[in-house]
Protein backbone atom coordinates (compact mmCIF):
# COMPACT_ATOMS: atom_id res chain seq x y z
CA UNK A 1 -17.81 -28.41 19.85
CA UNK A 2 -19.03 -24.98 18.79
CA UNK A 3 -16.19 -22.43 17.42
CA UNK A 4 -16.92 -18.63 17.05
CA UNK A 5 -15.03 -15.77 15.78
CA UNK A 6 -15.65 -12.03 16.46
CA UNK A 7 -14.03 -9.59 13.69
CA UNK A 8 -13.56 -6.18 14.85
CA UNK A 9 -13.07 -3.48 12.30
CA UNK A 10 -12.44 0.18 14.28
CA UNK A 11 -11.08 3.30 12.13
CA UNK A 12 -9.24 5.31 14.44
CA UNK A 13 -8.94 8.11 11.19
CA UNK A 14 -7.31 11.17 12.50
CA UNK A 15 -4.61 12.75 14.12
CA UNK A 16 -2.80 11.03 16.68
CA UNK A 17 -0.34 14.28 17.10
CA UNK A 18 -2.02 16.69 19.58
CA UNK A 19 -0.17 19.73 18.08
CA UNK A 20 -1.87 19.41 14.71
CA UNK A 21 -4.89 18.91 16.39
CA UNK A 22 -4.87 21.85 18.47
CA UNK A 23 -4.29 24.19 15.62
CA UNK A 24 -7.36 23.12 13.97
CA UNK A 25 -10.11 25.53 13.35
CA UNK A 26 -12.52 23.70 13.28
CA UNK A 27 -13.84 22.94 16.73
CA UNK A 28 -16.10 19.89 16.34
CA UNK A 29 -12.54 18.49 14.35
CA UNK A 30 -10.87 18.84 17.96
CA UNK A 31 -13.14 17.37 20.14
CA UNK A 32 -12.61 14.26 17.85
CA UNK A 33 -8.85 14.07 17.65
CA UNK A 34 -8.95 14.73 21.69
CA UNK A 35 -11.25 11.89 21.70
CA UNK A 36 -9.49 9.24 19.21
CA UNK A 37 -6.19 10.16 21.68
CA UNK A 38 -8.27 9.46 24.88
CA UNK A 39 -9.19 5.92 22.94
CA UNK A 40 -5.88 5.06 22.01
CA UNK A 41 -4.50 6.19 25.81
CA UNK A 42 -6.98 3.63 27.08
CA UNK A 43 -6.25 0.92 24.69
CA UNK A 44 -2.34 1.26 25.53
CA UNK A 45 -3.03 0.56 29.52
CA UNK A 46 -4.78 -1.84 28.88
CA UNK A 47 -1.97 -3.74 26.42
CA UNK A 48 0.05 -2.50 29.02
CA UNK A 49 -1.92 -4.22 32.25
CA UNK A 50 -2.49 -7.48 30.20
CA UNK A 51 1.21 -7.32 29.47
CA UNK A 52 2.22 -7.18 32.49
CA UNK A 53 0.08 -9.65 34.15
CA UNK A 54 -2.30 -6.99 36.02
CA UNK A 55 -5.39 -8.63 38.12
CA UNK A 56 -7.06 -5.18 36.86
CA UNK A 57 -6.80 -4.39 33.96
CA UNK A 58 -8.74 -0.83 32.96
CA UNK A 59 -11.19 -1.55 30.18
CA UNK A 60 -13.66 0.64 30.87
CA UNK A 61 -11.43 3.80 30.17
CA UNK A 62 -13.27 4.57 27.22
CA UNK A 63 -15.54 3.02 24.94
CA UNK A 64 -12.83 1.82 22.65
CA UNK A 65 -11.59 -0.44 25.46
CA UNK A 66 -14.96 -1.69 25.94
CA UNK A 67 -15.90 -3.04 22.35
CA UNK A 68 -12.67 -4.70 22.08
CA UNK A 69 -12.44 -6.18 25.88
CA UNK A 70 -13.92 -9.58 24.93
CA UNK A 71 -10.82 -9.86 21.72
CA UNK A 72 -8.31 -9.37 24.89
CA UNK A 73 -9.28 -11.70 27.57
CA UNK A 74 -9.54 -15.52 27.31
CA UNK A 75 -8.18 -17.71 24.66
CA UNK A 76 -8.26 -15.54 21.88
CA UNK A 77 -6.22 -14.85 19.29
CA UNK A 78 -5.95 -10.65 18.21
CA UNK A 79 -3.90 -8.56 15.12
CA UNK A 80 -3.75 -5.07 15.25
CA UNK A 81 -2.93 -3.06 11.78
């Protein structure tokens, strides 16, 4: 019997408040908040469709959802800080 382990380690550094990233100046600053928010929009369907015992459940909303779809499915153990 062969046991392997997958540690993910994703910094989501930023603003998760949309107001305090819309009043930043700089620009290339905004277009990563609005992306960090689009990853953690994805990653909350999908906690929601596992949750609730979805047949689909939408990784493939970003690429967030995508690196961390094999820590979600099967018989796996996951711990989100």
């Amino acid at each position: 019997f062969c046991e392997v382990g997958r540690m993910s380690f994703i910094d989501l550094a930023g603003t998760e408040r949309g107001a305090a990233t819309l009043f930043c100046h700089d620009k290339e600053r905004q277009l990563e908040g609005a992306e960090i928010n689009k990853s953690l929009l994805a990653l909350k369907e999908c906690i929601r469709g596992l949750d609730a015992g979805k047949s689909h459940v939408p990784f493939r909303g970003s690429k967030l959802t995508e690196v961390l779809r094999d820590s979600f499915v099967g018989d796996c153990h996951t711990v989100m800080i």
